[in-house]
N, C-alpha and C. Protein backbone atom coordinates (compact mmCIF):
# COMPACT_ATOMS: atom_id res chain seq x y z
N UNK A 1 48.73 -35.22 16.02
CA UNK A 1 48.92 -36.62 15.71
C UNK A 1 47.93 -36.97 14.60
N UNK A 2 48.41 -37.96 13.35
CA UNK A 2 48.05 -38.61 12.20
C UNK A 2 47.59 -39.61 12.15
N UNK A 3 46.54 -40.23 12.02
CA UNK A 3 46.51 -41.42 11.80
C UNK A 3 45.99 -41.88 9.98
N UNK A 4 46.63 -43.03 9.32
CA UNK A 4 46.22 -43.19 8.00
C UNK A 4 46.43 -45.05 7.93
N UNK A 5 45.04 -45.41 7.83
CA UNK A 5 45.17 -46.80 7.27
C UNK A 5 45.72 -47.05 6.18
N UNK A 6 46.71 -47.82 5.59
CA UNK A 6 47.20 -48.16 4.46
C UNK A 6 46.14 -49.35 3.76
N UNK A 7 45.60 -50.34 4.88
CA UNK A 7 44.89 -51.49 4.74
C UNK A 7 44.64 -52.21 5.60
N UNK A 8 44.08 -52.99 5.83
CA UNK A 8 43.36 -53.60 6.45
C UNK A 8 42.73 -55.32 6.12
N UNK A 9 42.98 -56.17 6.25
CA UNK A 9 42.48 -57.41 6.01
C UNK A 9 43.12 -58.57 6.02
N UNK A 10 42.94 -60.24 5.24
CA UNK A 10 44.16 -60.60 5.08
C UNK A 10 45.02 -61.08 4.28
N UNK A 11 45.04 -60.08 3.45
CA UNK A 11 46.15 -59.88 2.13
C UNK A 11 46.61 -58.43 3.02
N UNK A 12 47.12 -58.01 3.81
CA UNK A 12 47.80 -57.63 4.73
C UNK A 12 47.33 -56.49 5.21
N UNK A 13 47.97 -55.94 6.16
CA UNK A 13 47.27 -54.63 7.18
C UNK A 13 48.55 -53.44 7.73
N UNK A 14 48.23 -52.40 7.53
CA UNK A 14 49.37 -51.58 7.79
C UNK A 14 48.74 -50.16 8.07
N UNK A 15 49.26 -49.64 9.23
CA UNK A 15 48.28 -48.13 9.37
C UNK A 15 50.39 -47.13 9.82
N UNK A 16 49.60 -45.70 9.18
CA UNK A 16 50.46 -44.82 9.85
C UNK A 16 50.19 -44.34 11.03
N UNK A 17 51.33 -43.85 11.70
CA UNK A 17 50.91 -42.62 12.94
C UNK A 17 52.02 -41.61 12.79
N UNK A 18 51.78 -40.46 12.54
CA UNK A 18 52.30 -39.47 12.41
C UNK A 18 52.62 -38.68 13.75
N UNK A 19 54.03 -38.34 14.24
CA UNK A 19 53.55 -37.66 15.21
C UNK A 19 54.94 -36.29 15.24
N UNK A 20 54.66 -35.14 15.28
CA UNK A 20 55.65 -34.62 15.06
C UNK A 20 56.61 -34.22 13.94
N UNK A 21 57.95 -34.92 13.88
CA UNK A 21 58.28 -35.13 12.80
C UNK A 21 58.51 -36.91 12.81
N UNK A 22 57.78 -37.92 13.30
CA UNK A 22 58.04 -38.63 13.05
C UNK A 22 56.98 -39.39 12.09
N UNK A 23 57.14 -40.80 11.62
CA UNK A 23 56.14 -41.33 11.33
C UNK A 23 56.23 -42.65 11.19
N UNK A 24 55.69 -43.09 11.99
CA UNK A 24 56.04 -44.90 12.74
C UNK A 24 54.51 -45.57 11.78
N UNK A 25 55.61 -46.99 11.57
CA UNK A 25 54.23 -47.44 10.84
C UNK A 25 54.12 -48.86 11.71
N UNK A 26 52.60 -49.17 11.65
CA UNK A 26 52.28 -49.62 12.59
C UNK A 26 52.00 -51.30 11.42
N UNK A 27 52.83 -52.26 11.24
CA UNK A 27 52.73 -53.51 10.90
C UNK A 27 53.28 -52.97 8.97
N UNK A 28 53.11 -53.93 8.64
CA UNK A 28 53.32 -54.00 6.90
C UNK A 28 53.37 -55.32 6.44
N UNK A 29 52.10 -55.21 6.06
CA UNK A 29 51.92 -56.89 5.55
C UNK A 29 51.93 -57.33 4.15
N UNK A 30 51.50 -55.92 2.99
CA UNK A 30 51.63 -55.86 1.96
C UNK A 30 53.61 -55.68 1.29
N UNK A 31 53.43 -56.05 0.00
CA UNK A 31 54.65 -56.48 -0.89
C UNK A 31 55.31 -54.75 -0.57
N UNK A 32 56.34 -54.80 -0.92
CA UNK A 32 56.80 -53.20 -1.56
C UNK A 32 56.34 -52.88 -2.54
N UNK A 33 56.30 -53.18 -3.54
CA UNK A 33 55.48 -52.50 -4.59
C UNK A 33 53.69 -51.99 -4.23
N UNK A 34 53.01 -52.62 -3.14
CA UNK A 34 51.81 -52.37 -2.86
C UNK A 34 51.61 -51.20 -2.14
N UNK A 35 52.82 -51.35 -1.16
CA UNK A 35 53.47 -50.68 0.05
C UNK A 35 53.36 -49.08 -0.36
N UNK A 36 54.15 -49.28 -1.83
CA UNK A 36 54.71 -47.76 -2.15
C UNK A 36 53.29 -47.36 -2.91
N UNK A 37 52.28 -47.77 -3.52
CA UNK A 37 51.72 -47.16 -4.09
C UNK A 37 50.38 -46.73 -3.05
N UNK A 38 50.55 -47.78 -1.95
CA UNK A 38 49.53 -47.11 -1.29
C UNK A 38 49.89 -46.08 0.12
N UNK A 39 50.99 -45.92 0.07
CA UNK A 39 51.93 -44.77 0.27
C UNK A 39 52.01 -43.26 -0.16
N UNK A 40 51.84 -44.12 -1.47
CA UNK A 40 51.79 -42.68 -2.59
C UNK A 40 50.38 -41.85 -2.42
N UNK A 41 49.41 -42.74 -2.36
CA UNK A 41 48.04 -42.41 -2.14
C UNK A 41 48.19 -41.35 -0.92
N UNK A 42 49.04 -41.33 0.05
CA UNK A 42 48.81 -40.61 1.45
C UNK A 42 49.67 -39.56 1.14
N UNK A 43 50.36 -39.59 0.14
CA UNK A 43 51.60 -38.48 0.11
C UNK A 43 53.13 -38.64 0.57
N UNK A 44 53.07 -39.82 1.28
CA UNK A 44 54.28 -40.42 2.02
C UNK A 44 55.12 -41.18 0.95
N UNK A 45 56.33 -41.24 1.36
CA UNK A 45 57.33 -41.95 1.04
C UNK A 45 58.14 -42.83 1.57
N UNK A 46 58.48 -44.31 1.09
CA UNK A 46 58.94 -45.04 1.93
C UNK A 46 60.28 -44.52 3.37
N UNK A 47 60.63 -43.31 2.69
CA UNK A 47 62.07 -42.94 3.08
C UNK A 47 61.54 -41.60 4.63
N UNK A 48 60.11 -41.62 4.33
CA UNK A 48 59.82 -40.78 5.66
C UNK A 48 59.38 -41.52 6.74
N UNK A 49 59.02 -43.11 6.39
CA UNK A 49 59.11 -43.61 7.74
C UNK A 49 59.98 -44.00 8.91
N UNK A 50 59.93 -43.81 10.42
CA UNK A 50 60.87 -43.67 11.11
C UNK A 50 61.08 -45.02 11.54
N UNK A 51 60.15 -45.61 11.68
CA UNK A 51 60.29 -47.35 12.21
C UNK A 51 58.86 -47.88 12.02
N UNK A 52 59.02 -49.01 12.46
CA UNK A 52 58.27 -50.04 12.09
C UNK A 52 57.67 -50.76 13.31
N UNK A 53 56.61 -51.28 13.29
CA UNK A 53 56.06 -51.54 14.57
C UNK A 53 55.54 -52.88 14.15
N UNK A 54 55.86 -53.99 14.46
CA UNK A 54 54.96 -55.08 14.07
C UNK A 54 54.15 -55.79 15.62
N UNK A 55 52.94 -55.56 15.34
CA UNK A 55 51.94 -55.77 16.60
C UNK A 55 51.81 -57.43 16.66
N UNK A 56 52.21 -58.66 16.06
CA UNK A 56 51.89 -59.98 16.34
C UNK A 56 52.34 -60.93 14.91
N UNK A 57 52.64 -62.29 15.33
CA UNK A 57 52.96 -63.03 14.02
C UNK A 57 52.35 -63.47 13.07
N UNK A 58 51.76 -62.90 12.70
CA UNK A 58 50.40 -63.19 11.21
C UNK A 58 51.17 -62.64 9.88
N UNK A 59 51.21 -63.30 9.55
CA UNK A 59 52.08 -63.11 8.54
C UNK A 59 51.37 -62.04 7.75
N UNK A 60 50.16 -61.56 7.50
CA UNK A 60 49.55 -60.57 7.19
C UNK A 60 50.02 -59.39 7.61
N UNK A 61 50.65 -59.22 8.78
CA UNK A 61 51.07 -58.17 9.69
C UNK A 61 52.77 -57.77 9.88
N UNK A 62 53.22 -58.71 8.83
CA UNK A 62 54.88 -58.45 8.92
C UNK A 62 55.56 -58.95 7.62
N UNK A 63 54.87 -59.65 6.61
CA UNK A 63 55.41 -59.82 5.70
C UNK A 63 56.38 -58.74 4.46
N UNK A 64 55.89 -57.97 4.87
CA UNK A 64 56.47 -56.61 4.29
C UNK A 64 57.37 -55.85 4.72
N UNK A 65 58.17 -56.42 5.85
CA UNK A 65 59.26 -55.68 6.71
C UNK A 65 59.93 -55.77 6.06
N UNK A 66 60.87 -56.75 6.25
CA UNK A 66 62.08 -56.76 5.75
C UNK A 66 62.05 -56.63 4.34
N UNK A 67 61.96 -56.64 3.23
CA UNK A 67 62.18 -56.59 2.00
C UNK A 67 61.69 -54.63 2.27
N UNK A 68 60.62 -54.36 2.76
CA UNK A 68 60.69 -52.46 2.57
C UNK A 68 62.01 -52.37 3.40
N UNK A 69 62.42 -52.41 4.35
CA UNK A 69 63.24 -52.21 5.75
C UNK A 69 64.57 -52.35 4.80
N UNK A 70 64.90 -52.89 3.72
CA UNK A 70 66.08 -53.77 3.65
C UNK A 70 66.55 -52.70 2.53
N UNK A 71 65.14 -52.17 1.40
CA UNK A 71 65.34 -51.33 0.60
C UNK A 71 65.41 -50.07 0.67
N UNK A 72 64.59 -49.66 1.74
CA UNK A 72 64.90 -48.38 2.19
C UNK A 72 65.45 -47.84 3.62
């Protein structure tokens, strides 16, 4: 098992967990364009995540679903 912070704060917060062949991301609060480059940083690609986990309504913590979710 993986773990990789994407970010943290509140201009938004998003961590991976890798497990297997999966890789669940845990909130996404940042834009897609932020999304993918700090993605890129880990080696990942929007298209290897398996789902999405949003832990509470802060908009810090989910603003980034649907528009990644919708594109990829």
């Amino acid at each position: 098992m993986r773990f990789a912070s994407l970010g943290s704060g509140s201009k938004g917060n998003s961590t991976l967990v890798e497990w297997n062949s999966s890789c669940l991301m845990v909130d996404c609060g940042f834009s897609v364009k932020d999304s993918l480059r700090r993605l890129q940083r880990l080696g990942k690609a929007p298209e290897d995540i398996t789902a999405i986990l949003v832990t509470h309504e802060h908009s810090d913590h989910w603003k980034g679903v649907l528009p990644l979710a919708s594109r990829y």
